[in-house]
C-alpha atoms as a PDB file:
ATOM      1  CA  UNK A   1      10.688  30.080 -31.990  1.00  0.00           C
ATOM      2  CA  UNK A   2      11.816  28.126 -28.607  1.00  0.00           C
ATOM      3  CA  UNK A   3      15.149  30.632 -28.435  1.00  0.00           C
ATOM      4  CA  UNK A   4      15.740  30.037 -24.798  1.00  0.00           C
ATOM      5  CA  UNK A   5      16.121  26.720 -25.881  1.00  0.00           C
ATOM      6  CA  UNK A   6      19.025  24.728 -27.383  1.00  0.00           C
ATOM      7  CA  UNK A   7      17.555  23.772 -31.279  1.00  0.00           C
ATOM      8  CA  UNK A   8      18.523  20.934 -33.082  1.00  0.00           C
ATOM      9  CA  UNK A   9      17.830  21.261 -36.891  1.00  0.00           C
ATOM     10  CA  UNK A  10      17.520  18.128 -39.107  1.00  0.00           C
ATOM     11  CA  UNK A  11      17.104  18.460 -42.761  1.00  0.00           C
ATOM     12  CA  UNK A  12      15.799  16.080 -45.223  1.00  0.00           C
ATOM     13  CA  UNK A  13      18.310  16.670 -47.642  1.00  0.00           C
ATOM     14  CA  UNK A  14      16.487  14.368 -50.687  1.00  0.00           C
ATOM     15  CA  UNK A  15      12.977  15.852 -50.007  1.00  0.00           C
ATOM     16  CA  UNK A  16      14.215  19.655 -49.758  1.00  0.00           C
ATOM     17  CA  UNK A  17      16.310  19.045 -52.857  1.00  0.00           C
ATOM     18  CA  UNK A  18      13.614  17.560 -54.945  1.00  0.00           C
ATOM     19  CA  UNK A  19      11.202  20.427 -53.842  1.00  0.00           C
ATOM     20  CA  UNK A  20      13.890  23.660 -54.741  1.00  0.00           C
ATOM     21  CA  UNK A  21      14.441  21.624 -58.018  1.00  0.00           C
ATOM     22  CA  UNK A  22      10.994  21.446 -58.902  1.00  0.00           C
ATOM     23  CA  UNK A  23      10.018  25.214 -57.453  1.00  0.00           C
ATOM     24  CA  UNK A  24      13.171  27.048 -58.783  1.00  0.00           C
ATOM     25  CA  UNK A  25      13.942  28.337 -62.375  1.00  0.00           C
ATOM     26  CA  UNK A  26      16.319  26.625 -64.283  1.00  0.00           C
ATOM     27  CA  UNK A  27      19.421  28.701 -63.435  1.00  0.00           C
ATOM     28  CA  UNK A  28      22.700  27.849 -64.807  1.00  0.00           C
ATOM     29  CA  UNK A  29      26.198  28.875 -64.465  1.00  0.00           C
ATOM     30  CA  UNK A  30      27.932  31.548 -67.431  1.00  0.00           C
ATOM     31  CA  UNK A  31      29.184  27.972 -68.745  1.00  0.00           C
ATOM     32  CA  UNK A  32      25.762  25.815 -68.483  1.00  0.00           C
ATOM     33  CA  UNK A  33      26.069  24.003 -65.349  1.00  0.00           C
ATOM     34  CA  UNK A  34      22.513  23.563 -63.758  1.00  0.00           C
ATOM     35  CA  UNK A  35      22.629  25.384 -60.436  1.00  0.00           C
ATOM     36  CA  UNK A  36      18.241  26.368 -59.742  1.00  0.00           C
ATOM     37  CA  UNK A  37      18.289  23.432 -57.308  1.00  0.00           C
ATOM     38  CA  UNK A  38      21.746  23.944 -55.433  1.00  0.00           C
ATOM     39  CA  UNK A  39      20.169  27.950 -55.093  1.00  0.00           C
ATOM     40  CA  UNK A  40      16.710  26.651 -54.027  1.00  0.00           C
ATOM     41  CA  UNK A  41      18.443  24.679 -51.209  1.00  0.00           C
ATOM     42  CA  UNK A  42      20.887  26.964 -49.751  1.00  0.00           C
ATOM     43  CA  UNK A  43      18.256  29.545 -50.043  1.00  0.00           C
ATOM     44  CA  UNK A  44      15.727  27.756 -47.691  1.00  0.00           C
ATOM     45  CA  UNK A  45      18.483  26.760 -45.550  1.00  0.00           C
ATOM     46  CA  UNK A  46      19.949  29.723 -44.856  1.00  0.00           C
ATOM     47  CA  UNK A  47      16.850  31.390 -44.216  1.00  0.00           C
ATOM     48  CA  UNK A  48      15.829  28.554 -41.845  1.00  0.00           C
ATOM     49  CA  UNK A  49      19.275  29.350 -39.636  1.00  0.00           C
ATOM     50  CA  UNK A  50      18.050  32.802 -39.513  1.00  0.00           C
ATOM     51  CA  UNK A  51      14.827  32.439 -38.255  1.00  0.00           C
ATOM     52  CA  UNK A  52      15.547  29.229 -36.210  1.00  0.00           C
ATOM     53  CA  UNK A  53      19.229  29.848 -34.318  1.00  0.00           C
ATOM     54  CA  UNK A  54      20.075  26.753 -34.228  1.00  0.00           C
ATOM     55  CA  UNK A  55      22.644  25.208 -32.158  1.00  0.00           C
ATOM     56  CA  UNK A  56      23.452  22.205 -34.322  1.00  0.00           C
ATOM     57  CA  UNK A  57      22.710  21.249 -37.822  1.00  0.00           C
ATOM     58  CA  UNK A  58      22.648  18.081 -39.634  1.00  0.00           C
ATOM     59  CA  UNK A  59      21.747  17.310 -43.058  1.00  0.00           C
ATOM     60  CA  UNK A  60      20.269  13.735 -44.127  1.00  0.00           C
ATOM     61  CA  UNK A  61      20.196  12.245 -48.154  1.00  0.00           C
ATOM     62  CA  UNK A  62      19.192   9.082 -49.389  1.00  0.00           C
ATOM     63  CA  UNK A  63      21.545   6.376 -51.098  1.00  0.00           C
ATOM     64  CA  UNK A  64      21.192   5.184 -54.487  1.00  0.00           C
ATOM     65  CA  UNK A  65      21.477   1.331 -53.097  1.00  0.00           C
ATOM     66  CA  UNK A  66      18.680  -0.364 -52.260  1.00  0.00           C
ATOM     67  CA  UNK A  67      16.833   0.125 -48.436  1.00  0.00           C
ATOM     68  CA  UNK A  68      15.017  -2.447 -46.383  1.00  0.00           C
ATOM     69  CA  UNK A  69      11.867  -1.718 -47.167  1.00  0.00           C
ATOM     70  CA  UNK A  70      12.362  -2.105 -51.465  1.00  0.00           C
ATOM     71  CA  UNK A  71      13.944  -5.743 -50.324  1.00  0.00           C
ATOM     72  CA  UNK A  72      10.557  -6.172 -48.094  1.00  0.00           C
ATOM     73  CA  UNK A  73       8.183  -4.959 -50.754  1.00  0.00           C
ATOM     74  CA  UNK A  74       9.245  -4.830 -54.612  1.00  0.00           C
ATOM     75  CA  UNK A  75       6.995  -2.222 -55.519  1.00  0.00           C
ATOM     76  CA  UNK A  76       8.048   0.283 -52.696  1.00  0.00           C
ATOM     77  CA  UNK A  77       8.675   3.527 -54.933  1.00  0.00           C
ATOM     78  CA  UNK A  78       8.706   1.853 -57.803  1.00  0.00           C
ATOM     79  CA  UNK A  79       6.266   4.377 -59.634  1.00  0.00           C
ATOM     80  CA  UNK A  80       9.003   7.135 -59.138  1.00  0.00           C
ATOM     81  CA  UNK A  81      10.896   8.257 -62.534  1.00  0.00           C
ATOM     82  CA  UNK A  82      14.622   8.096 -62.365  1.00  0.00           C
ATOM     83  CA  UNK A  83      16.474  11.200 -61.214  1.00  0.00           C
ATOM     84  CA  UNK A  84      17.119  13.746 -63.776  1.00  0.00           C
ATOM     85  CA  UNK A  85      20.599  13.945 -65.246  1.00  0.00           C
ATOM     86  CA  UNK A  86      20.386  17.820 -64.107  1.00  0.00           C
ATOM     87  CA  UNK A  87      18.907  17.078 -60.592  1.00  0.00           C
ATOM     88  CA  UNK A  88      21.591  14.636 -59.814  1.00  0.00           C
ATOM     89  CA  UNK A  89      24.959  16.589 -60.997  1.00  0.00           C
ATOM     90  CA  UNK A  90      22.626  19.646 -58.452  1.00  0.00           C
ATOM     91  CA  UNK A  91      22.677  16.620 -55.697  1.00  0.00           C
ATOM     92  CA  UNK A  92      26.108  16.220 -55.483  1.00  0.00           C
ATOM     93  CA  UNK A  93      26.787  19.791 -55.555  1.00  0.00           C
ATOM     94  CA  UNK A  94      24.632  20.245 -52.620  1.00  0.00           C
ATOM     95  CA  UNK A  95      26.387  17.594 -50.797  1.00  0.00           C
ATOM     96  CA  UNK A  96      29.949  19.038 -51.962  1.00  0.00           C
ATOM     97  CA  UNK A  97      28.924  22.571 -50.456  1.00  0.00           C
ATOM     98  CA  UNK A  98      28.060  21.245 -47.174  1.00  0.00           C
ATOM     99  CA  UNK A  99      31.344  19.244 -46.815  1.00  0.00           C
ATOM    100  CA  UNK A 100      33.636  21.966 -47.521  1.00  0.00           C
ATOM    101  CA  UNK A 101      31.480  24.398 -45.136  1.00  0.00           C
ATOM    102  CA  UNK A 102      31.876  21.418 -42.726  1.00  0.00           C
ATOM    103  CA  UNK A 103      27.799  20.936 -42.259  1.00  0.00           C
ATOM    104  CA  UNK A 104      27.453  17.350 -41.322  1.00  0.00           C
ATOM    105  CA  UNK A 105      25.602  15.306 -43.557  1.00  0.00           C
ATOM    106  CA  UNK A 106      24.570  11.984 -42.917  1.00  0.00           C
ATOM    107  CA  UNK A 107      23.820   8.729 -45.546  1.00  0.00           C
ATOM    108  CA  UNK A 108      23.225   5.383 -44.677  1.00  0.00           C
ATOM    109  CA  UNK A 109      23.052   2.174 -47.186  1.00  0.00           C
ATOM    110  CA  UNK A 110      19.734   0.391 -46.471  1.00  0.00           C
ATOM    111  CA  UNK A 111      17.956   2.889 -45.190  1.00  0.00           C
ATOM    112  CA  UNK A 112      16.311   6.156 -46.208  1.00  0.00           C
ATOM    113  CA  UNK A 113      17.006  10.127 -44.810  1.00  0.00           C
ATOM    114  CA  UNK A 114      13.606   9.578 -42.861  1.00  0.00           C
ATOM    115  CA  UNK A 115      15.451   6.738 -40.820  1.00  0.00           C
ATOM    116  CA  UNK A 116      18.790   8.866 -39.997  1.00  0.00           C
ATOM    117  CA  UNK A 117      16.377  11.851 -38.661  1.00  0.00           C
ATOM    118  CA  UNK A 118      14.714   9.686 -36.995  1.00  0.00           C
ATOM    119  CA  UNK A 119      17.424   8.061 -35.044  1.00  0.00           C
ATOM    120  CA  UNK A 120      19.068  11.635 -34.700  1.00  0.00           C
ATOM    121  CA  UNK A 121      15.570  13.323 -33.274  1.00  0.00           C
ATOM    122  CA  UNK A 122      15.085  10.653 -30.571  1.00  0.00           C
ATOM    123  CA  UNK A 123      19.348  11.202 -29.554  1.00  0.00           C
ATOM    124  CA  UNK A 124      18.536  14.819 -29.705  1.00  0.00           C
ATOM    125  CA  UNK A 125      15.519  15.267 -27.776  1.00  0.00           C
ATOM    126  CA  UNK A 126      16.669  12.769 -25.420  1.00  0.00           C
ATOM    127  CA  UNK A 127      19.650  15.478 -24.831  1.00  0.00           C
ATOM    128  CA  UNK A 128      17.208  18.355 -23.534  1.00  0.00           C
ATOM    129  CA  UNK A 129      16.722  19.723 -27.179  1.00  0.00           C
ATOM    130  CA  UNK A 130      14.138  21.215 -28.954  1.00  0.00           C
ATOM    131  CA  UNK A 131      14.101  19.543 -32.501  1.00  0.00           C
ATOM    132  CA  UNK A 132      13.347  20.906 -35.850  1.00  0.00           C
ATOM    133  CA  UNK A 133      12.551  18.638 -38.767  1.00  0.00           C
ATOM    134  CA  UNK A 134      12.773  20.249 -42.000  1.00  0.00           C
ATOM    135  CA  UNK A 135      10.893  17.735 -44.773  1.00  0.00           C
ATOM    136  CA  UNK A 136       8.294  17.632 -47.466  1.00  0.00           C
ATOM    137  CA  UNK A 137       8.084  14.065 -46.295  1.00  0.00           C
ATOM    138  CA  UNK A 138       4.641  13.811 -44.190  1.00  0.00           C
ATOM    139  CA  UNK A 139       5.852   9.890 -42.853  1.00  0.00           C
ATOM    140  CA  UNK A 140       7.555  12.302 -40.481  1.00  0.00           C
ATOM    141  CA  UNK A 141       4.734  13.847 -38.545  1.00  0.00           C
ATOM    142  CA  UNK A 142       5.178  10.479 -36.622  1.00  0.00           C
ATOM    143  CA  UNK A 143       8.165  11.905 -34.681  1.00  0.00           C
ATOM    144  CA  UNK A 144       6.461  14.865 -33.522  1.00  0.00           C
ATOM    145  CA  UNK A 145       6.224  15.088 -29.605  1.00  0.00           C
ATOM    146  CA  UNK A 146       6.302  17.254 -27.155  1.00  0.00           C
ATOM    147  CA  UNK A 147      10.249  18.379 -28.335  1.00  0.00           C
ATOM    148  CA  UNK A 148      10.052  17.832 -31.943  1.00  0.00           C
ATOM    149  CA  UNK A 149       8.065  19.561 -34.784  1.00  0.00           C
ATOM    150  CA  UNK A 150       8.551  19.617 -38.400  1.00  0.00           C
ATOM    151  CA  UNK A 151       8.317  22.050 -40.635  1.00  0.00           C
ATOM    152  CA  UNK A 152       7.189  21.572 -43.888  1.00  0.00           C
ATOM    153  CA  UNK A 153       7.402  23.945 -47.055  1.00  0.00           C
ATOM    154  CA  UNK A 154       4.420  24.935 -48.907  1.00  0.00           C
ATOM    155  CA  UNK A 155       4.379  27.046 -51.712  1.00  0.00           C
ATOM    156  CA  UNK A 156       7.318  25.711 -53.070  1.00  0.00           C
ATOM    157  CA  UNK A 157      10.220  26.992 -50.865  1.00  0.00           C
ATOM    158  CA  UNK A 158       9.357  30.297 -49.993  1.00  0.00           C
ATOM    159  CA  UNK A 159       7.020  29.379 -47.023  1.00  0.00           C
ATOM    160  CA  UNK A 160       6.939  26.534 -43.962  1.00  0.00           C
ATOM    161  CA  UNK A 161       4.015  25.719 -41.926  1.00  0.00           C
ATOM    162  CA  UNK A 162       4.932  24.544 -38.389  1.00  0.00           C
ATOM    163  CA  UNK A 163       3.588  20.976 -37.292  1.00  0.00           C
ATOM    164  CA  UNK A 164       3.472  20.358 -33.447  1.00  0.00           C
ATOM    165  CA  UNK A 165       1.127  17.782 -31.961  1.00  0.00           C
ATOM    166  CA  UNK A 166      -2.041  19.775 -32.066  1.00  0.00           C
ATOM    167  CA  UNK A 167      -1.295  20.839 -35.759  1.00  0.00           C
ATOM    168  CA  UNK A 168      -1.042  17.103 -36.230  1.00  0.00           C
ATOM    169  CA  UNK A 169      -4.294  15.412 -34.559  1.00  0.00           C
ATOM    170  CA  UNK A 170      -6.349  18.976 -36.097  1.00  0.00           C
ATOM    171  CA  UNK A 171      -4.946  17.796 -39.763  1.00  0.00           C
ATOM    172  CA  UNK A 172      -5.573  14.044 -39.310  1.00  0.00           C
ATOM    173  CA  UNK A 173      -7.514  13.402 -36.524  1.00  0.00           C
ATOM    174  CA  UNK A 174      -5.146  10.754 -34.517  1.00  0.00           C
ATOM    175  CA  UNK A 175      -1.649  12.011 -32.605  1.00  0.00           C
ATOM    176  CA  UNK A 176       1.573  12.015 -33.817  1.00  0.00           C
ATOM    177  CA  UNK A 177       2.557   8.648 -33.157  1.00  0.00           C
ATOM    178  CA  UNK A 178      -0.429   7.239 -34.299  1.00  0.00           C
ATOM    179  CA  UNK A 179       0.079   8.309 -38.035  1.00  0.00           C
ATOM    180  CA  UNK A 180       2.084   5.207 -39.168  1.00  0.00           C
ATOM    181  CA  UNK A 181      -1.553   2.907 -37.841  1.00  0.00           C
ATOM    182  CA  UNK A 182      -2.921   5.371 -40.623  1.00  0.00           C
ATOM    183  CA  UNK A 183      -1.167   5.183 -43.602  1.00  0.00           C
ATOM    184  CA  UNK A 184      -1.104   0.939 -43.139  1.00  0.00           C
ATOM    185  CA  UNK A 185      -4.599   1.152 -43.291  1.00  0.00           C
ATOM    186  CA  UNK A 186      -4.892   4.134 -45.804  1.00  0.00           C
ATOM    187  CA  UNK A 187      -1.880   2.804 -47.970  1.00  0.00           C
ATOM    188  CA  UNK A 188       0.648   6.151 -49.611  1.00  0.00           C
ATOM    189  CA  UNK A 189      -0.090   6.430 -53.308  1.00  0.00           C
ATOM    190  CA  UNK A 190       3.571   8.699 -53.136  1.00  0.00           C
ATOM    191  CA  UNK A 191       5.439   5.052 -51.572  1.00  0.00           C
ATOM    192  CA  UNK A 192       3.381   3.013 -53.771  1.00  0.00           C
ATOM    193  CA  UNK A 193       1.766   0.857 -51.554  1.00  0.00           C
ATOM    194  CA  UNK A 194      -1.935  -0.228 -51.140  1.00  0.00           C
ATOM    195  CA  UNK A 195      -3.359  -0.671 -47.033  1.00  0.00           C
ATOM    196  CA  UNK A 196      -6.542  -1.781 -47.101  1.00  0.00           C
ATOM    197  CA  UNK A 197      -9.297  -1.338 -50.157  1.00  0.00           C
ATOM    198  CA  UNK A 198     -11.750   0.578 -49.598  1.00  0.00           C
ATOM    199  CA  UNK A 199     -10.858   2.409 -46.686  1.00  0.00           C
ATOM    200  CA  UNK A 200     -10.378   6.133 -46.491  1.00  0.00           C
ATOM    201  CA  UNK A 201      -8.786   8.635 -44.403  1.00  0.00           C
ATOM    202  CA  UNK A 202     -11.883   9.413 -42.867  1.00  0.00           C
ATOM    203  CA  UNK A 203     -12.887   5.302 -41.907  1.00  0.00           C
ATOM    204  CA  UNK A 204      -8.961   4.706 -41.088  1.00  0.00           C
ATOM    205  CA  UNK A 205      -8.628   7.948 -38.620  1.00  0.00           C
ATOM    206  CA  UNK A 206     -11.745   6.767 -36.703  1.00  0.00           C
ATOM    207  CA  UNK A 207     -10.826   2.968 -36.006  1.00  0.00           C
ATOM    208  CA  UNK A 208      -7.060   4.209 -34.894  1.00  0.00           C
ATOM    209  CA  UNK A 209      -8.217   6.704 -32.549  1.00  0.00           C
ATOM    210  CA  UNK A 210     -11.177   4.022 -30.970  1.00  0.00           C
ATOM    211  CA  UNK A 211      -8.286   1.125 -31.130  1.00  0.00           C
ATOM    212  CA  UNK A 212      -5.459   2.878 -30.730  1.00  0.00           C
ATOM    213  CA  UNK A 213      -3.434   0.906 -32.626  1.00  0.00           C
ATOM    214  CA  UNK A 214      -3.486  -1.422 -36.148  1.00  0.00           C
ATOM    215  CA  UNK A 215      -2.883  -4.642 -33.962  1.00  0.00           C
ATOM    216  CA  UNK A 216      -5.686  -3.520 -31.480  1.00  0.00           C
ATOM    217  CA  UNK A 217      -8.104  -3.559 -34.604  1.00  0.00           C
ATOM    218  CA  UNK A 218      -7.310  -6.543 -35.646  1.00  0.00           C
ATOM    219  CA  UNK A 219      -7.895  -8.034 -32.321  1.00  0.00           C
ATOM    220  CA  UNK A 220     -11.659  -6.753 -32.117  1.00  0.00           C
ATOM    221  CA  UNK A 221     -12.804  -7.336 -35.616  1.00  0.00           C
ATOM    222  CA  UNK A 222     -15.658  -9.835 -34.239  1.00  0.00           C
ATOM    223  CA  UNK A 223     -16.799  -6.456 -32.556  1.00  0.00           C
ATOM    224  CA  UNK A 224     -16.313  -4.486 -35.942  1.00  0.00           C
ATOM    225  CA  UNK A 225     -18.170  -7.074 -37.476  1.00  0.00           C
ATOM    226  CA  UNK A 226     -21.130  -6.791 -35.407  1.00  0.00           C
ATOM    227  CA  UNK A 227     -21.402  -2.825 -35.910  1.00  0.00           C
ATOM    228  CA  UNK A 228     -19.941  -3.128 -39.809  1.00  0.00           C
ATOM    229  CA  UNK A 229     -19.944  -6.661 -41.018  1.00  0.00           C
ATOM    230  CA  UNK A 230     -18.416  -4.989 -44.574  1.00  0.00           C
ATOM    231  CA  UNK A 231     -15.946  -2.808 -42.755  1.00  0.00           C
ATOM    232  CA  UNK A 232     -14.358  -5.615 -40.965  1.00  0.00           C
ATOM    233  CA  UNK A 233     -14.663  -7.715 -44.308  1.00  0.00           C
ATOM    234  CA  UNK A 234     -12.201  -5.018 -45.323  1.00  0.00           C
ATOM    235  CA  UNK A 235      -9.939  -5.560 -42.884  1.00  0.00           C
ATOM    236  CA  UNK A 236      -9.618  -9.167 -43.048  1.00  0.00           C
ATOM    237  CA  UNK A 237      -9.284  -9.261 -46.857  1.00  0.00           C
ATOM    238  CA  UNK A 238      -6.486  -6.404 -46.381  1.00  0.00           C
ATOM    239  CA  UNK A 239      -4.869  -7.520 -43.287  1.00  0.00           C
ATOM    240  CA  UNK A 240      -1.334  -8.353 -45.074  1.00  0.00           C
ATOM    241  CA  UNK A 241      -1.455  -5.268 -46.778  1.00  0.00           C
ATOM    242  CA  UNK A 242      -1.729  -3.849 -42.765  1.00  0.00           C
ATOM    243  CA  UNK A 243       0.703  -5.650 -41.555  1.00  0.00           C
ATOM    244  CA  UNK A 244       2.858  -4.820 -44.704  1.00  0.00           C
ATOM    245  CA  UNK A 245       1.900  -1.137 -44.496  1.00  0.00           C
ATOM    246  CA  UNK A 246       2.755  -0.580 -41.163  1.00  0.00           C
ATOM    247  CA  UNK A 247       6.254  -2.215 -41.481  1.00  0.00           C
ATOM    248  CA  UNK A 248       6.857   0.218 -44.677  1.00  0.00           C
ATOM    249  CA  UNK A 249       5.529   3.448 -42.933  1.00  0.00           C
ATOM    250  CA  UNK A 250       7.352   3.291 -39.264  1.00  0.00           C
ATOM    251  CA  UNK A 251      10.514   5.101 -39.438  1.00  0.00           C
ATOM    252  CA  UNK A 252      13.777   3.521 -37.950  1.00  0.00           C
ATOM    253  CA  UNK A 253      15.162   5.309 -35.042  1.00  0.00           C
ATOM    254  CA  UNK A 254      17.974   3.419 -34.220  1.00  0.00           C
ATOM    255  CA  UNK A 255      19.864   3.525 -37.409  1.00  0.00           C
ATOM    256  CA  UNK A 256      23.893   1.827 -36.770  1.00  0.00           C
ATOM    257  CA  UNK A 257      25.638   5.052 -37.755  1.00  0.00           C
ATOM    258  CA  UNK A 258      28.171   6.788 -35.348  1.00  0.00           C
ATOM    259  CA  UNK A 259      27.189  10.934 -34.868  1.00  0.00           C
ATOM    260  CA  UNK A 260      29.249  12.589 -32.604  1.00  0.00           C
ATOM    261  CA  UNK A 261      26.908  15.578 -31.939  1.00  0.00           C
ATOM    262  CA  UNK A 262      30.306  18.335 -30.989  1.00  0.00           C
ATOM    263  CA  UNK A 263      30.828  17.904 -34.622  1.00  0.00           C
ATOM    264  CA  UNK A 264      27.175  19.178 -35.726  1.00  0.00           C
ATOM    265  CA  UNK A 265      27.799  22.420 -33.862  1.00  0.00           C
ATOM    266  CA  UNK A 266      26.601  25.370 -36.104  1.00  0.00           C
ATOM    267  CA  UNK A 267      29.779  27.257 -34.619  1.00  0.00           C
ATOM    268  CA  UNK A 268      32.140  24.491 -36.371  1.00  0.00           C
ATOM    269  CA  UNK A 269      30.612  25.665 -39.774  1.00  0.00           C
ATOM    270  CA  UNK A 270      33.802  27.377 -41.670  1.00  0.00           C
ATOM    271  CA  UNK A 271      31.880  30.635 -43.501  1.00  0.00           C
ATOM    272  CA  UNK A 272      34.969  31.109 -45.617  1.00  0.00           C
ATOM    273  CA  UNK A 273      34.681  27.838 -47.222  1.00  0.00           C
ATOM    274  CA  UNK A 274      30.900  28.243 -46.977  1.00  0.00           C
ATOM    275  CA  UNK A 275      31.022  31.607 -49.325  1.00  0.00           C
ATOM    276  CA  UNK A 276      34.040  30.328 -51.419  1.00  0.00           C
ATOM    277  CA  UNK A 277      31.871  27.126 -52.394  1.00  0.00           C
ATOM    278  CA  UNK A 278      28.724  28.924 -53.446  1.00  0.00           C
ATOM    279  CA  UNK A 279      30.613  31.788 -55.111  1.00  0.00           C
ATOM    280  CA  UNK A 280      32.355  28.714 -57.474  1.00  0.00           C
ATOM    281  CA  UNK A 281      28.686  28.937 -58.963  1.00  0.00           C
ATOM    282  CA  UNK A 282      28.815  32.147 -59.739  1.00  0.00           C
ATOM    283  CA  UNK A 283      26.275  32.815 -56.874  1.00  0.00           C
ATOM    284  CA  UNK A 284      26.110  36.751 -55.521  1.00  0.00           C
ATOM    285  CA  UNK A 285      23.289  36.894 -52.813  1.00  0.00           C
ATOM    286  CA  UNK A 286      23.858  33.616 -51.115  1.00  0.00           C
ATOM    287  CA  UNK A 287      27.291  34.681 -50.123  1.00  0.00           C
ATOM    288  CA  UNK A 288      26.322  38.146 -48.847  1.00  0.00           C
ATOM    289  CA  UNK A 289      23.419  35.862 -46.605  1.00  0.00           C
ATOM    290  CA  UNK A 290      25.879  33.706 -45.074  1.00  0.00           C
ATOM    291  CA  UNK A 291      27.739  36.626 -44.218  1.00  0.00           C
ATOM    292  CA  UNK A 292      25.085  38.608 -42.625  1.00  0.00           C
ATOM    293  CA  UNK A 293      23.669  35.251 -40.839  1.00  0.00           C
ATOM    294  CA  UNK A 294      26.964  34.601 -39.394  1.00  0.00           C
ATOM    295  CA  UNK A 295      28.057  37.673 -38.765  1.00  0.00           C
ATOM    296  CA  UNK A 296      24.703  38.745 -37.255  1.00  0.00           C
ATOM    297  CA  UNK A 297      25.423  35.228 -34.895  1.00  0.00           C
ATOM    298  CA  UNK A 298      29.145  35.930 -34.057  1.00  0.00           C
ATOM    299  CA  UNK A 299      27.800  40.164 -33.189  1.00  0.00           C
ATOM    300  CA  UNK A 300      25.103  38.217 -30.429  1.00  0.00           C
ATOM    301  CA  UNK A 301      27.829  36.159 -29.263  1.00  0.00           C
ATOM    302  CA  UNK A 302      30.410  38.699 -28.570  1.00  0.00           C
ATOM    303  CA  UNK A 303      27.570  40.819 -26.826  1.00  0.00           C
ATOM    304  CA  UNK A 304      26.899  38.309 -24.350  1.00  0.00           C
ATOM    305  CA  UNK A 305      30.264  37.605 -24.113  1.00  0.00           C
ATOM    306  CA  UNK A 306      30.822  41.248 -22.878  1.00  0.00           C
ATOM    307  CA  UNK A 307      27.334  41.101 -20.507  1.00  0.00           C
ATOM    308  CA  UNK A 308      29.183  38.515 -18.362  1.00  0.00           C
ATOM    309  CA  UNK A 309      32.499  40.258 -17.499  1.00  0.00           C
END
């Protein structure tokens, strides 16, 4: 996977935690505390270092406080059930363990993980590297390009599938950047907001790739009208829910948050700390990975170390 190339790996902290918490047994510690999520997690992410090498790591989460878009629309997410008391103490853990292995991890009040990678895949790619996107989150096929893809698990946490801009238009029929036109006509039943009644995937997909854009569409309904007088009915009837839709969907990518990327090196990780903080939960084969992913990295190193004198 791109090794001659420098990788940048951004994780969707909230989205991979809520997945390993909802794929993993219910393990606990010899005195009850919850750990299935917390092993989930590091599990994934490990095995994602393996197979992806990459340079530099960051790790996005969400914030409790409200974002921009649940000021701009009251119902944004509103359908979604409070965080278990479990999932939450798991959370913090998660967040705990990547501080004291010194894996950068990133939260921002008013805006959502989404936004952060977003801001930090644009910085990156601009750089000259290839970006990984690690998220169950499909608003993020929008920052796939020619540098970026995202991976995304399926079957729980044990497997990714690779999105790249093909993988994107064969899916959903438009390109990458073309997927937040989509979902303001289509409307995201997970973000709990509407788009426009009555219009499919299938309807939505062909006006954005003939228009290019929401705006465009809006601009030629007389010429809807005469092919599909009840199509562009739709449209007109739903075109604050477009408008709204589109807002909600686009992810930010110039978040006000200060990233110094030196400090997101994977060679600035401390593996002591690393293995001391999952051991604390009584974990035995997570430790012996870290090891033999680190070790494994620090072997290659010295190698081509020795290749140049």
């Amino acid at each position: 996977m791109d090794s001659k190339k420098s990788i940048f790996m951004l994780v969707d902290g909230s989205a991979i935690v809520h997945r390993a918490y909802h794929a993993m047994p219910p393990f606990t510690t010899s005195s009850g505390v919850p750990t299935g999520a917390v092993h989930g997690f590091f599990s994934m992410f490990l095995k994602l270092i393996h197979e992806l090498k990459p340079a530099h790591i960051v790790v996005a989460f969400d914030r409790p406080k409200p974002t921009f878009r649940q000021e701009l629309y009251v119902g944004y997410q509103a359908q979604r059930p409070k965080m278990e008391s479990d999932l939450s103490e798991q959370y913090q853990a998660i967040i705990d363990i990547l501080r004291k292995a010194k894996i950068q991890e990133f939260a921002v009040d008013g805006y959502e993980a989404d936004d952060i990678i977003g801001t930090l895949s644009e910085k990156a790619k601009d750089m000259g590297n290839i970006v990984y996107i690690v998220t169950g989150d499909r608003d993020m096929l929008q920052l796939v390009n020619h540098k970026t893809k995202v991976l995304m698990p399926v079957k729980g946490i044990s497997e990714v599938k690779v999105f790249d801009e093909g993988e994107v238009l064969t899916k959903y029929n438009v390109e990458p950047r073309e997927i937040v036109d989509l979902k303001a006509l289509t409307g995201d039943p997970s973000d709990n907001y509407p788009g426009v009644s009555g219009i499919g995937p299938k309807t939505a997909a062909t006006l954005v790739r003939h228009y290019g854009n929401v705006d465009n569409i809006y601009k030629h309904l007389d010429e809807i009208a005469i092919k599909n007088k009840a199509l562009a009915q739709k449209l007109i009837d739903g075109a604050e829910s477009a408008q709204i839709g589109k807002t909600l969907a686009k992810i930010v990518t110039d978040v006000p948050f200060v990233c110094d990327f030196a400090d997101c090196l994977t060679s600035k990780i401390d593996i002591g700390e690393f293995k001391k903080a999952l051991e604390s939960y009584e974990f035995k084969t997570l430790p012996r990975r870290v090891d033999e992913i680190f070790n494994q990295k620090q072997e290659i190193k010295k190698e081509n170390q020795m290749k140049l004198l």
